[in-house]
Protein backbone atom coordinates (compact mmCIF):
# COMPACT_ATOMS: atom_id res chain seq x y z
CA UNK A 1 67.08 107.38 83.40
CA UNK A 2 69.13 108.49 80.35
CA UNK A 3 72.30 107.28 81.27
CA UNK A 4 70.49 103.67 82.10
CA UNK A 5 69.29 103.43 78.69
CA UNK A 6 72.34 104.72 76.92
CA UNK A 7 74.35 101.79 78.72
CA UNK A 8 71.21 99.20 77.52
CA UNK A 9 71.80 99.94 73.99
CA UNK A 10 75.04 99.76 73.69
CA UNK A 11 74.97 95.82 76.02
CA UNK A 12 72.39 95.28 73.23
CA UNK A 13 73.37 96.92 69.97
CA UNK A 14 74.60 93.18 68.77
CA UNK A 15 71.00 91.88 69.89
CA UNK A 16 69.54 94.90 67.94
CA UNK A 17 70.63 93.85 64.54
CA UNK A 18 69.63 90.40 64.94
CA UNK A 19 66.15 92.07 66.03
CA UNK A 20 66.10 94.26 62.83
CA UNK A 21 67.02 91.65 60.60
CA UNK A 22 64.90 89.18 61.79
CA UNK A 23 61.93 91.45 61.38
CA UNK A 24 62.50 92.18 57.78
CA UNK A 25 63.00 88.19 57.36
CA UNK A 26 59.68 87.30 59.41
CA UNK A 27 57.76 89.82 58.00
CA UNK A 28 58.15 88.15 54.60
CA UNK A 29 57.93 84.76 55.44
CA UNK A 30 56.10 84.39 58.87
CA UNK A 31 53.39 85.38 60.58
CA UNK A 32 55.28 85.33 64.32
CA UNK A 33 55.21 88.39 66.08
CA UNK A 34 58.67 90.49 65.77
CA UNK A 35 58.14 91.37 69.67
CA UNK A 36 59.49 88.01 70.64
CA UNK A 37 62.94 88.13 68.78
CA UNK A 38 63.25 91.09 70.64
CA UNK A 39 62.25 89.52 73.91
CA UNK A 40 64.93 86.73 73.18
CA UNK A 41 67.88 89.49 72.72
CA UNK A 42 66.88 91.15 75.97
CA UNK A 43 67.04 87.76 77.89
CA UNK A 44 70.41 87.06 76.07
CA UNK A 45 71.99 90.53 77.34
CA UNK A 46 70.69 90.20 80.70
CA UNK A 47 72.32 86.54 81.25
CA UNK A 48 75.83 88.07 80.06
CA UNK A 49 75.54 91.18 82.00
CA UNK A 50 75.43 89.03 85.09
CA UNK A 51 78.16 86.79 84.66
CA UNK A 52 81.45 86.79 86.53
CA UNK A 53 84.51 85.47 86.35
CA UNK A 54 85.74 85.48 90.11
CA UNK A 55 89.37 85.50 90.97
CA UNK A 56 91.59 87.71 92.90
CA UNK A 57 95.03 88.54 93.90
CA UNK A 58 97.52 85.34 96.04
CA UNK A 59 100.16 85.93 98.24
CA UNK A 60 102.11 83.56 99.84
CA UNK A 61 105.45 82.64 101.90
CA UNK A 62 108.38 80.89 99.33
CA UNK A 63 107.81 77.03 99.83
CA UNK A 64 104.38 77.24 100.73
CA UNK A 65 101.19 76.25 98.84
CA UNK A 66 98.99 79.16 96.83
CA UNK A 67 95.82 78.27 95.94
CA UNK A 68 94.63 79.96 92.55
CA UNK A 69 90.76 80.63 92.47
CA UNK A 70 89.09 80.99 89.26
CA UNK A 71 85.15 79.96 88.95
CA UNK A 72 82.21 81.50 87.16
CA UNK A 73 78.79 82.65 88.96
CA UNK A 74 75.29 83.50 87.29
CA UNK A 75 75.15 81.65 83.96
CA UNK A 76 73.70 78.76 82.38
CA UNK A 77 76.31 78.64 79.38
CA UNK A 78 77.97 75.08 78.35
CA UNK A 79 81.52 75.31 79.20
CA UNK A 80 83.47 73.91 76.99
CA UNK A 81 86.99 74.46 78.10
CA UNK A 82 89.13 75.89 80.63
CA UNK A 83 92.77 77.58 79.79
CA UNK A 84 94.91 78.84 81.93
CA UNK A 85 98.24 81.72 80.66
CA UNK A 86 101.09 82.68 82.98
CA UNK A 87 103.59 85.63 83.08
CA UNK A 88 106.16 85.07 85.41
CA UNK A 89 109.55 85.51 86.19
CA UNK A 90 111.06 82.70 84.39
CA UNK A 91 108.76 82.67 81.61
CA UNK A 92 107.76 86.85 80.93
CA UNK A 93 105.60 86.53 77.79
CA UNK A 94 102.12 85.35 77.99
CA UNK A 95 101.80 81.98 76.83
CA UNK A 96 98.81 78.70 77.67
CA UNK A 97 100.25 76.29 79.86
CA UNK A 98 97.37 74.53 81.00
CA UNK A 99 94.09 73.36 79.62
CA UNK A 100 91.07 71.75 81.50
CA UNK A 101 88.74 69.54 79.37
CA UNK A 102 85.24 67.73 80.66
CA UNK A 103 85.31 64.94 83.14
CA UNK A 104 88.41 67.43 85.00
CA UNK A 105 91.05 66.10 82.74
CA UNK A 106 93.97 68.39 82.88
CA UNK A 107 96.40 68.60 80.28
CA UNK A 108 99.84 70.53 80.41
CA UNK A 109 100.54 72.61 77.09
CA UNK A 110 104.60 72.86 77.23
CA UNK A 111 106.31 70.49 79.71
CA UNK A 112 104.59 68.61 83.11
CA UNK A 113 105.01 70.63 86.37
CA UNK A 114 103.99 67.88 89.28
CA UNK A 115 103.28 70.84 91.59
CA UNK A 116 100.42 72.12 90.01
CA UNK A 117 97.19 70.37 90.85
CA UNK A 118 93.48 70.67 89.82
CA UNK A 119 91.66 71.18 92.55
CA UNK A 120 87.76 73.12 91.14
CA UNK A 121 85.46 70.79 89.19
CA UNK A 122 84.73 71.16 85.41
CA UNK A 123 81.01 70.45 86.38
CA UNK A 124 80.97 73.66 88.66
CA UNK A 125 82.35 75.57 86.35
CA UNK A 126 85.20 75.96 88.77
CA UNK A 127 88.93 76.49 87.71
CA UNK A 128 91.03 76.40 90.36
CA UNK A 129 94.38 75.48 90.81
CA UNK A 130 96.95 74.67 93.38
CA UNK A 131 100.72 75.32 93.15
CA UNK A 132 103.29 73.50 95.51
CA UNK A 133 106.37 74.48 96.99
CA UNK A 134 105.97 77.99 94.96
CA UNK A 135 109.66 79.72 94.24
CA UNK A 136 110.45 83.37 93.45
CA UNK A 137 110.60 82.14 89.59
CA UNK A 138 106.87 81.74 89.69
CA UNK A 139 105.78 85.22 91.13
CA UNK A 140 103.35 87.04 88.01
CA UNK A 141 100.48 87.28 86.52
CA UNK A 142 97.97 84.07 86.02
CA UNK A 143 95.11 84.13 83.56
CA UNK A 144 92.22 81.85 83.95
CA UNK A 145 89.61 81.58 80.24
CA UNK A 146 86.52 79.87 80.62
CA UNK A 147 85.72 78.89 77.22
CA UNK A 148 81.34 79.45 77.19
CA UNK A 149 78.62 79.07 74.47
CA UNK A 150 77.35 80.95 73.39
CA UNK A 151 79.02 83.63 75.20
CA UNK A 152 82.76 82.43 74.17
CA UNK A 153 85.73 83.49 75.80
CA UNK A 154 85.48 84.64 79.36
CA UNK A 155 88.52 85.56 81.44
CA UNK A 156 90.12 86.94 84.98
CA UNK A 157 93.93 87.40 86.32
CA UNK A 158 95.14 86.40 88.84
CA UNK A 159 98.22 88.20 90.17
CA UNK A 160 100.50 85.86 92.91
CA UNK A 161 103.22 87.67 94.44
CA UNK A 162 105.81 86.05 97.30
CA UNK A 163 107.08 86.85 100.43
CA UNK A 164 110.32 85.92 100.95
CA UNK A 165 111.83 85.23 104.49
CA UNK A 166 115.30 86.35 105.26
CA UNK A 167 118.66 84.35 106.37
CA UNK A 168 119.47 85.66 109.13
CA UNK A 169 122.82 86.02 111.40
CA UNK A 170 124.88 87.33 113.33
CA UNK A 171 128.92 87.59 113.12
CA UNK A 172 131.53 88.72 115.49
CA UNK A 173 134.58 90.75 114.06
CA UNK A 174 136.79 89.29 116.70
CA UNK A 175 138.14 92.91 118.49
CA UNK A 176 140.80 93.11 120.20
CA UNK A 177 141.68 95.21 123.14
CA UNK A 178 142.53 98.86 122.56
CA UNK A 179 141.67 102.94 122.79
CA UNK A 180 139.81 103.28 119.11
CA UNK A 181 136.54 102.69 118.19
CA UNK A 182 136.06 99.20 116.03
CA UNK A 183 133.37 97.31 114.56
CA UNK A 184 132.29 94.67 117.13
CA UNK A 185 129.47 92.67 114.86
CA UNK A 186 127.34 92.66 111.98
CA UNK A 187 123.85 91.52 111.72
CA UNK A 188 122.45 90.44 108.67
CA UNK A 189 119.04 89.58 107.25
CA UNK A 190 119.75 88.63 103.52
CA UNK A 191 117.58 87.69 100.45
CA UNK A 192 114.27 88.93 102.10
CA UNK A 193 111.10 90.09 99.79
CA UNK A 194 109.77 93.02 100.64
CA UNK A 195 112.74 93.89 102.48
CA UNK A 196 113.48 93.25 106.35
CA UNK A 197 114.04 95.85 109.48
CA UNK A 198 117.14 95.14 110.93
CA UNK A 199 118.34 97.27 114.47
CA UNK A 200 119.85 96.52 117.85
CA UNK A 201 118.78 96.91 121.15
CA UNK A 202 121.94 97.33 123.25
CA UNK A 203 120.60 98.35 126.56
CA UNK A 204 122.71 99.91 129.71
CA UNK A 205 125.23 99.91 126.69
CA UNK A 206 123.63 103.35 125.50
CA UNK A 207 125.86 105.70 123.91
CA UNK A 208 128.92 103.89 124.55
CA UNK A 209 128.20 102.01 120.99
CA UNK A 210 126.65 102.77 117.67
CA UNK A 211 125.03 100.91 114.73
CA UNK A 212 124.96 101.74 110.79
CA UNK A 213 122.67 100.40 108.61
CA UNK A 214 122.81 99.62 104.75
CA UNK A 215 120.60 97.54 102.50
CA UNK A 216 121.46 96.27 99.02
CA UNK A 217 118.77 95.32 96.48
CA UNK A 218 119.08 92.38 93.72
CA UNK A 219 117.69 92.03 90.41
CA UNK A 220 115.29 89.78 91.68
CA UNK A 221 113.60 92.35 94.11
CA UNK A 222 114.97 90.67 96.96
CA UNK A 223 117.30 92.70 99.65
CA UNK A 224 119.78 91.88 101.85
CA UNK A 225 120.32 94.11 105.48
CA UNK A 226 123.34 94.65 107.19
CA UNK A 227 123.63 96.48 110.67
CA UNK A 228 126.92 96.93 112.05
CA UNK A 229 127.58 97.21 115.63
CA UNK A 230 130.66 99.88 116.73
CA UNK A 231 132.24 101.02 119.90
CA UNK A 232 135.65 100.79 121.49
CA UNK A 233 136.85 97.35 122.49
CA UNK A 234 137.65 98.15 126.50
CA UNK A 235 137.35 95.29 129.12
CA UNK A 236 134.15 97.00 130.98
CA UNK A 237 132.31 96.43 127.35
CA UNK A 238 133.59 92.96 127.29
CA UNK A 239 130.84 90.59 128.31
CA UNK A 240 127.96 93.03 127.53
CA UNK A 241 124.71 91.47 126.32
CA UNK A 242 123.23 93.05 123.13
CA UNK A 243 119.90 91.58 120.97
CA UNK A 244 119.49 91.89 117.38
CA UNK A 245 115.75 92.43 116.33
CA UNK A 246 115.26 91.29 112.58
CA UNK A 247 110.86 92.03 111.78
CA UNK A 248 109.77 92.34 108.47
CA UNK A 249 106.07 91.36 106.31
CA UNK A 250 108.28 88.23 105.35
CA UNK A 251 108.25 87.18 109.40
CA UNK A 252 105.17 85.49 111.52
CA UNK A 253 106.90 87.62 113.83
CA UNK A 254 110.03 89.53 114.74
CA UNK A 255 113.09 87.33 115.33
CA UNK A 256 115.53 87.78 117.88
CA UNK A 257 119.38 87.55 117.80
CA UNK A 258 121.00 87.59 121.19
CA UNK A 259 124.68 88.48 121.10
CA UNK A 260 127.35 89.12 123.74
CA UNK A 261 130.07 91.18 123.03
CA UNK A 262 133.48 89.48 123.09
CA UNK A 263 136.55 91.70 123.68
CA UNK A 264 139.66 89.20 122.61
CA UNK A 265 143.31 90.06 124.16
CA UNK A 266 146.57 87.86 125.82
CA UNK A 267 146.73 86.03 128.94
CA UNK A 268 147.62 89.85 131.75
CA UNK A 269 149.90 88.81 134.34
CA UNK A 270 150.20 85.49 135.70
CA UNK A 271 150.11 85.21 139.20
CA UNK A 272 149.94 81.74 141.51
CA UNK A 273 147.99 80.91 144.34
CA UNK A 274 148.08 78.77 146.80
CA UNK A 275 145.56 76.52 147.39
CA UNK A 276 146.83 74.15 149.99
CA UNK A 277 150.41 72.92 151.38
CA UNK A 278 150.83 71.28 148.51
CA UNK A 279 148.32 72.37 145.76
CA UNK A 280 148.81 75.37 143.61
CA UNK A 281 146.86 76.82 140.62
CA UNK A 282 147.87 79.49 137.82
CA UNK A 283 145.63 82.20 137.72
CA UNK A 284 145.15 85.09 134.67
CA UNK A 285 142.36 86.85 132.75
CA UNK A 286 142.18 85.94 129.48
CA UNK A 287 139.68 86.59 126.28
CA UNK A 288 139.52 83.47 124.94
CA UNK A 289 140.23 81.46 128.28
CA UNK A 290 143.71 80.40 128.50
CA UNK A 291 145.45 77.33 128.34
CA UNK A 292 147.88 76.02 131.14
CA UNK A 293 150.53 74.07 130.90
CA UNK A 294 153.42 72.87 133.90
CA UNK A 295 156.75 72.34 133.89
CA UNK A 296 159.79 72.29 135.46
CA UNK A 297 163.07 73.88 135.00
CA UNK A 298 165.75 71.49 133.89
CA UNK A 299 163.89 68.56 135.03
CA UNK A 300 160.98 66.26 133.89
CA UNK A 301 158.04 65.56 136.33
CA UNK A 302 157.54 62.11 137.68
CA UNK A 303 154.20 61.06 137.45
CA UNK A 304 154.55 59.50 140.88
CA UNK A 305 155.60 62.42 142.84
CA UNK A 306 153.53 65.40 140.88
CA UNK A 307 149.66 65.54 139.45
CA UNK A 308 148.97 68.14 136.91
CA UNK A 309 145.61 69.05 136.02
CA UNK A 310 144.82 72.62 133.35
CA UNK A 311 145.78 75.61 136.13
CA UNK A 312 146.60 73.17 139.23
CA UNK A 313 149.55 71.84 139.95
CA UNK A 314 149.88 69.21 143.17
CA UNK A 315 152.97 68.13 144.80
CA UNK A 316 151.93 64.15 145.65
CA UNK A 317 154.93 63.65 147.76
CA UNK A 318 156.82 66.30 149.79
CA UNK A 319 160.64 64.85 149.29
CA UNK A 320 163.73 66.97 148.43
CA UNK A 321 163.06 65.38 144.62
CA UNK A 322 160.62 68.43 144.48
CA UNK A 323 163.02 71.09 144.87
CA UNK A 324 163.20 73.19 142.09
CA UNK A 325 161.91 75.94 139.47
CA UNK A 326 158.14 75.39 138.92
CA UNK A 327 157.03 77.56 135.29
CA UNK A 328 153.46 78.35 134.45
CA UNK A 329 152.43 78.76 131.05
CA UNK A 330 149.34 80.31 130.13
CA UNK A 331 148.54 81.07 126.69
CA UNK A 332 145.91 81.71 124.28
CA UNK A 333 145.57 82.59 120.39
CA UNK A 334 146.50 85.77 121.32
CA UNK A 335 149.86 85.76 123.20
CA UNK A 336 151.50 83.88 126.16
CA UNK A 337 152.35 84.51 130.16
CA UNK A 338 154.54 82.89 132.60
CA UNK A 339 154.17 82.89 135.83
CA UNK A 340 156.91 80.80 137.98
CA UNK A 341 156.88 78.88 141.19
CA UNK A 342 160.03 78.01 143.44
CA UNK A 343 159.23 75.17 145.73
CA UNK A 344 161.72 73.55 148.40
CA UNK A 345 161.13 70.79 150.93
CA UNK A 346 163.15 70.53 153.75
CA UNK A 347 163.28 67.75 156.27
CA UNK A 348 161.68 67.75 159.85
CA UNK A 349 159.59 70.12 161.13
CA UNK A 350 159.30 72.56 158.40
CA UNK A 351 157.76 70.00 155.53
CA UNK A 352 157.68 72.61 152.55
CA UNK A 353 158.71 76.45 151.33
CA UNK A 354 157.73 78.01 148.15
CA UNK A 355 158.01 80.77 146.41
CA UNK A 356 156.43 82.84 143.26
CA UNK A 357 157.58 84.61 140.97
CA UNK A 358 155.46 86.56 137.87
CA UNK A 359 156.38 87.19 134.40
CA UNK A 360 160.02 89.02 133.68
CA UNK A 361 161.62 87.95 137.38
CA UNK A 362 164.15 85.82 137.88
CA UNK A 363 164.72 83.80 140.79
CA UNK A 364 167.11 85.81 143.24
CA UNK A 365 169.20 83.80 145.51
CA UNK A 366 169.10 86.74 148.40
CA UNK A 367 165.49 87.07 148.20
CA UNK A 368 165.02 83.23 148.13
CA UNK A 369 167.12 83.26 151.39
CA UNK A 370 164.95 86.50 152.70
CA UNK A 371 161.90 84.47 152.02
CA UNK A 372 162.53 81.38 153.84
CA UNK A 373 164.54 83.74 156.50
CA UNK A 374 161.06 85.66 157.00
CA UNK A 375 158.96 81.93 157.42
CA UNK A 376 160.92 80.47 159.93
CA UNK A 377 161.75 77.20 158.00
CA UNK A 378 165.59 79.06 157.81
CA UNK A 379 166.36 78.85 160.96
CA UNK A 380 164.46 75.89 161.94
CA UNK A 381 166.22 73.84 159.38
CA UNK A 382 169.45 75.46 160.98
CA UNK A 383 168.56 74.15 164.26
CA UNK A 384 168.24 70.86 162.97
């Protein structure tokens, strides 16, 4: 009971002296009972205990919409005017920049912003604004003043802070084939507010690769994530699926980055098949696919009597025109194969002969012999 009247007196110590000096003045000029000056002060403390300025703290995404709330409860004061102060990022002291007269005309104080609307009603004693397509520069501290009578100058702040999404991607360093461990990829999630989780899920991969993560932080409190992705570039790695998992309070929800790992090296040997009598087609492996190109030793081709499409090569009419060296090039940004094809059509019975040869062999007239020796064409052409 003492503490409750300790905290009565001093709500109505202002009330108290207008009590006391109202007494001395009706008690020399009036006949009206001092008990209801008193009874007035008491109503008037009671109506501004209850009071409230209601506000509370926004968050939002950058680019979205925050709502500012800002409305009074329990009083029957005239309102007179509503004011609102920011502290923010681009403007750090304290200074009016709105003002809300009766009939919910708003005025702006220092320079029109279109994205802020009025949204409460003067009427309701309501506040509230809206701010559009909200940027980092407006993150702080909002103050809201309801200007009352008679209890003047009432007041709440409003603190809006943003979340800031990352950008997010990945990029391949391009390895090449070899026996040391190199940095495959990075994955980054840059600019986020608070910052962002970045890791990898690599699988069936398991220890066979590793990750490192570092995070920088900017003046403006927002961070940007790197993980880097390391192992050693071999061709069983090459072709290996891995995800990058970016989550965060900035993200709806996690994102995820899928990634295959690219091991880059030369056109290996070239060797030539044979598809039919007279089709053939250049095959290698090759990280990025090669490129083939056909040509002849010495000679052109003649469009008539040869078709050349990428790896294929088809001999359109078996005459003794076709005889010859056949080369396969395949190449890619990384280096360049040959492969080589020896074709010779002989009349009769025995329509066509070939031979291949890879990379760094030479045509050799006693194995050319050996070869069409060992086919049967030799002798039949002999015969004929």
């Amino acid at each position: 009971m003492a503490r409750k009247k300790i905290r009565w007196m001093d709500g109505a110590a202002p009330f108290l002296c207008v009590f006391l000096v109202s007494n001395f003045i009706l008690s020399k000029f009036s006949m009206i009972p001092c008990r209801l000056v008193l009874l007035a002060a008491l109503l008037l403390s009671r109506d501004a205990d209850a009071l409230q300025v209601i506000g509370g703290s926004v968050t939002v995404v950058q680019g979205d919409t925050a709502t500012l709330p800002c409305h009074v409860t329990d009083t029957n004061d005239d309102l007179t005017q509503i004011t609102w102060q920011r502290r923010t990022r681009a403007k750090p002291h304290n200074d009016n920049f709105i003002t809300i007269q009766p009939g919910n005309r708003l005025q702006f104080v220092r320079g029109h912003d279109d994205r802020f609307k009025y949204i409460g009603n003067f009427n309701n004693k309501n506040g509230t604004l809206q701010l559009s397509n909200v940027t980092l520069k407006d993150e702080g501290s909002y103050t809201c003043i309801f200007t009352l009578f008679p209890s003047g100058n009432q007041k709440t702040e409003i603190p809006l802070n943003l979340l800031v999404p990352p950008f997010t991607n990945i990029k391949d360093n391009l390895p090449t084939l070899g026996t040391e461990e190199v940095l495959f990829a990075t994955c980054t999630a840059a600019g986020s507010k608070p910052p962002a989780e970045v890791r990898w899920l690599t699988g069936a991969l398991g220890d066979k690769v590793r990750t490192t993560t570092i995070s920088t932080q900017y003046d403006n409190d927002t961070t940007t994530t790197v993980s880097s992705l390391f192992g050693v570039p071999t061709r069983e790695i090459n072709g290996h699926q891995v995800q990058c998992v970016i989550s965060g309070d900035s993200l709806t929800k996690e994102e995820t980055l899928p990634f295959t790992i690219q091991i880059y090296f030369s056109p290996t040997e070239v060797n030539i098949s044979v598809i039919s009598e007279d089709s053939f087609e250049c095959v290698t492996e090759a990280n990025p696919n090669a490129n083939f190109t056909w040509s002849r030793s010495g000679q052109s081709f003649m469009q008539s009597a040869v078709k050349e499409e990428g790896a294929k090569l088809q001999l359109l009419s078996l005459t003794a025109y076709l005889n010859g060296l056949y080369q396969c090039e395949a190449a890619n940004s990384y280096g360049i194969k040959h492969g080589q094809l020896y074709v010779h059509v002989a009349s009769g019975a025995c329509s066509a002969a070939w031979a291949s040869f890879g990379l760094l062999l030479s045509l050799d007239v006693i194995g050319a012999t050996w070869f069409f020796y060992k086919s049967g064409c030799f002798q039949k052409c002999l015969q004929q």
